[in-house]
Structure formats: structure tokens, C-alpha cells
N, C-alpha and C. Protein backbone atom coordinates (compact mmCIF):
# COMPACT_ATOMS: atom_id res chain seq x y z
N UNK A 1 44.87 -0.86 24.99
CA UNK A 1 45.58 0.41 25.04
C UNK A 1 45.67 0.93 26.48
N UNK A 2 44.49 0.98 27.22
CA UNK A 2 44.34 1.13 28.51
C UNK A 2 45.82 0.36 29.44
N UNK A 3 45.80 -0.84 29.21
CA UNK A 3 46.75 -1.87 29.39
C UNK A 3 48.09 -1.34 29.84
N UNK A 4 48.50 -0.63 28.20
CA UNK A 4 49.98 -0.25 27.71
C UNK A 4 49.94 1.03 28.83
N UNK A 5 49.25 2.07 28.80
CA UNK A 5 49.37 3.15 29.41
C UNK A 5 49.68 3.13 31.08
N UNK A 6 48.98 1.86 31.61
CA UNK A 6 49.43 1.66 33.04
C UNK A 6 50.94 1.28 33.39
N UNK A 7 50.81 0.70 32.07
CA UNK A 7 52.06 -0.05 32.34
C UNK A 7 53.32 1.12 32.65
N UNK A 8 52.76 1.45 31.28
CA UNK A 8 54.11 3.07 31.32
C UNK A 8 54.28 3.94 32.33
N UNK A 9 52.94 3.89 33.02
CA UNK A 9 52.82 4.79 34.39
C UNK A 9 53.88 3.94 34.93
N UNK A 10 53.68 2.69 35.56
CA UNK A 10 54.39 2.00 36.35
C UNK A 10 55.66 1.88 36.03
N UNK A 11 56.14 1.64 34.81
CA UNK A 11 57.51 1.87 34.57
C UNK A 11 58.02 3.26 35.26
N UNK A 12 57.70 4.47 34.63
CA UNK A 12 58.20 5.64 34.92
C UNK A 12 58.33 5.67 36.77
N UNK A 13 57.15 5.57 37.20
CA UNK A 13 57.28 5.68 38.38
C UNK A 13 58.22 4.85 38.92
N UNK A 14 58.42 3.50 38.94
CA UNK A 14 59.88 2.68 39.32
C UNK A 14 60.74 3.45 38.80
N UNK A 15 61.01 3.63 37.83
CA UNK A 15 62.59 4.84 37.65
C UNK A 15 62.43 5.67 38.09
N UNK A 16 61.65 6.65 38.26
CA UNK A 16 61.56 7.74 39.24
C UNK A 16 62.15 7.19 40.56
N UNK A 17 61.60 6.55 41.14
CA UNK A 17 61.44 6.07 42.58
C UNK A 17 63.12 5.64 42.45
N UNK A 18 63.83 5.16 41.82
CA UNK A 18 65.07 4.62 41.77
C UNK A 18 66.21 5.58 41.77
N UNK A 19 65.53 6.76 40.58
CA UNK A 19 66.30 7.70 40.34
C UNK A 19 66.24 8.84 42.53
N UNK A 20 65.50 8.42 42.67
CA UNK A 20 65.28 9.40 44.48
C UNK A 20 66.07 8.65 44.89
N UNK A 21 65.84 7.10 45.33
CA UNK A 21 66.64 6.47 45.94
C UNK A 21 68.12 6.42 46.24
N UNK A 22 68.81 6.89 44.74
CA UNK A 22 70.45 7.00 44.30
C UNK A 22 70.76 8.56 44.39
N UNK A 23 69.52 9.42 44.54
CA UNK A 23 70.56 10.52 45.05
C UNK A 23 70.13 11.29 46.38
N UNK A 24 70.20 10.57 47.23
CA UNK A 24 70.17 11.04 48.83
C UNK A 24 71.33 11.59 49.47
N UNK A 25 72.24 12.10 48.38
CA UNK A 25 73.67 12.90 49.13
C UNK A 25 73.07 14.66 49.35
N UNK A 26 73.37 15.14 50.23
CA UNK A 26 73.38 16.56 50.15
C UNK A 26 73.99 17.11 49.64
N UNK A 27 73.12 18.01 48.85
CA UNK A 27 73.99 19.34 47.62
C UNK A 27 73.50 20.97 48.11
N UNK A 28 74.44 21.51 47.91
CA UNK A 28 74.17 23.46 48.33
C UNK A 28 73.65 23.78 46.74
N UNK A 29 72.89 24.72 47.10
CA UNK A 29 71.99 25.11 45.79
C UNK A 29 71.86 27.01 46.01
N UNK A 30 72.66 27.66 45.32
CA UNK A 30 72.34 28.67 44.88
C UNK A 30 71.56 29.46 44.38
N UNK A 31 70.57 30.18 44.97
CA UNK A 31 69.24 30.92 44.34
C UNK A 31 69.70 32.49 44.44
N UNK A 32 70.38 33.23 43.54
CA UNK A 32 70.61 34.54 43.63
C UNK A 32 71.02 34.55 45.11
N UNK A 33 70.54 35.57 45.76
CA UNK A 33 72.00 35.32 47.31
C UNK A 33 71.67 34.81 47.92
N UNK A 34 70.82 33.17 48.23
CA UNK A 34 70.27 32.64 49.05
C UNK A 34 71.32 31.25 48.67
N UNK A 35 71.77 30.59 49.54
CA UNK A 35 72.23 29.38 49.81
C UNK A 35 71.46 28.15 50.42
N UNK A 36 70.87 27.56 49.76
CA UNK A 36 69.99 26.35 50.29
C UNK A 36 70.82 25.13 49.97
N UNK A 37 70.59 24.31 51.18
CA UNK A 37 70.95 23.12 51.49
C UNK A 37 70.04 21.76 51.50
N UNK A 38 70.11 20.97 50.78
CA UNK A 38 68.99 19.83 50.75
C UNK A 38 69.71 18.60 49.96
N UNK A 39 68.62 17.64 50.15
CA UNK A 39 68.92 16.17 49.33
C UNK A 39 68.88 16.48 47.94
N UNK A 40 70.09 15.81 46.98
CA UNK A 40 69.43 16.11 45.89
C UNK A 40 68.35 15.53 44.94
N UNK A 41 67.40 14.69 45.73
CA UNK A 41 66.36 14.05 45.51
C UNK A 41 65.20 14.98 45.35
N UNK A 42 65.55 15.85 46.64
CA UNK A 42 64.36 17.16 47.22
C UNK A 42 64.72 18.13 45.59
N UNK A 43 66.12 18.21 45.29
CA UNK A 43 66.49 19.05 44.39
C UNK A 43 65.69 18.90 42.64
N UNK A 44 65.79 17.70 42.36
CA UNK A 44 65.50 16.72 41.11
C UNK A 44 63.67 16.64 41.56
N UNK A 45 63.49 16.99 42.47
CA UNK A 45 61.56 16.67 42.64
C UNK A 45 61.39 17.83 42.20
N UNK A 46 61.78 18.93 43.19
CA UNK A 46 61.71 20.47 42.64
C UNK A 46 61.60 21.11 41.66
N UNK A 47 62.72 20.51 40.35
CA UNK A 47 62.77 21.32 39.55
C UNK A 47 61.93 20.20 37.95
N UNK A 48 61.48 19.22 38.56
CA UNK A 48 60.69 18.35 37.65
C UNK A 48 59.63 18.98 38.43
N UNK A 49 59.19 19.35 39.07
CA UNK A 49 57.68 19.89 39.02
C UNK A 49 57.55 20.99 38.23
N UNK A 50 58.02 22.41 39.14
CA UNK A 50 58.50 23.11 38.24
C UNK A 50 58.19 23.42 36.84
N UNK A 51 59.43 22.46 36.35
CA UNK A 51 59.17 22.33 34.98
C UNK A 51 58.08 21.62 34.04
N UNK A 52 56.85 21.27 35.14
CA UNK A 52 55.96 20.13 34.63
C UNK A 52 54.96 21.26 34.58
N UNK A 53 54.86 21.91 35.60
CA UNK A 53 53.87 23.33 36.01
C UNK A 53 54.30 24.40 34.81
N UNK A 54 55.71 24.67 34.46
CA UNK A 54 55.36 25.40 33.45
C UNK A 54 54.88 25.04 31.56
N UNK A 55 55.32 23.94 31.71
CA UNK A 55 54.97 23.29 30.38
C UNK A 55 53.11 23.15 30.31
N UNK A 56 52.82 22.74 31.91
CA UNK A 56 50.70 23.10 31.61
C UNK A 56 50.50 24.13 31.40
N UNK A 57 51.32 25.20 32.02
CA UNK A 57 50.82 26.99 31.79
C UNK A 57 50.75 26.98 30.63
N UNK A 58 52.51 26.63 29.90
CA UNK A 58 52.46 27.13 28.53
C UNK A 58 51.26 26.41 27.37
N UNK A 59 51.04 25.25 27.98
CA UNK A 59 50.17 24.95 27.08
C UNK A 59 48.23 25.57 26.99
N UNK A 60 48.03 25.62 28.19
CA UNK A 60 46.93 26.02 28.35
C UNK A 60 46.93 27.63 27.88
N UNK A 61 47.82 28.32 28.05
CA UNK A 61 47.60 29.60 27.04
C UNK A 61 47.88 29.70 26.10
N UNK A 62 48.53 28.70 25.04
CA UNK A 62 48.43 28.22 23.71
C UNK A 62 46.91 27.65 23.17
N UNK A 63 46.31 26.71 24.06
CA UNK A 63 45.35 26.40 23.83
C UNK A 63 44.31 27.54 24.15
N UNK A 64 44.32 28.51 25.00
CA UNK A 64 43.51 29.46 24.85
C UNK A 64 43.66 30.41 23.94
N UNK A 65 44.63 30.56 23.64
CA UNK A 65 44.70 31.70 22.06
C UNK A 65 44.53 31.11 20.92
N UNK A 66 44.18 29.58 20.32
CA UNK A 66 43.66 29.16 19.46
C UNK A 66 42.11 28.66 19.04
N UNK A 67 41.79 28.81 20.42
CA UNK A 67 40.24 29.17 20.77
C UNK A 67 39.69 30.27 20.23
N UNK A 68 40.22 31.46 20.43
CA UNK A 68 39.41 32.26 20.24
C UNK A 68 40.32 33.15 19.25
């Protein structure tokens, strides 16, 4: 089982790594009146963290209100 789970790491991470690779064009990004300019690699890291950071919040205060 240990095995399978590396493996999957390693998969994901090669598509990740592939998915950065194919989008190194610059995109303008709109934040309420701020105009930012970046790779959209920088863009796609950003908002997968992000969204990785709020899915632990949400869970860890789910898991704390079933605690107690």
C-alpha cells in the first residue's frame, strides 16, 4: 500500500510539473482595482494553494466541532 501511495505522489507531481511547464505565457489578473501581471503557472500555483489552505481550515474546524 505504501508502494501505491508513492507512486500516486509521483504521478501527480509529473502532471503538475507538466501542467507549469505548458503555461509560461503571461496573463493580467484582476483583484478588485489592482491589476497584476504574472506567468500563468505563478497564477495556477496560487490559487491551488489557496484552495488547498482553505479546504485544511475547513476541515480542521469541522473536526473541531465534532470533538467537542
Amino acid at each position: 500500500m505504501k508502494r501505491v501511495k508513492i507512486i500516486a505522489v509521483l504521478i501527480l507531481a509529473i502532471v503538475c510539473l507538466i501542467i507549469v511547464l505548458q503555461n509560461t505565457a503571461t496573463v493580467e489578473t484582476k483583484i478588485l482595482f489592482i491589476s497584476i501581471t504574472m506567468p500563468r503557472a505563478v497564477l495556477l500555483l496560487a490559487t491551488t494553494a489557496i484552495g488547498f489552505a482553505l479546504g485544511v481550515l475547513v476541515s480542521l474546524i469541522l473536526c473541531k466541532k465534532q470533538k467537542s
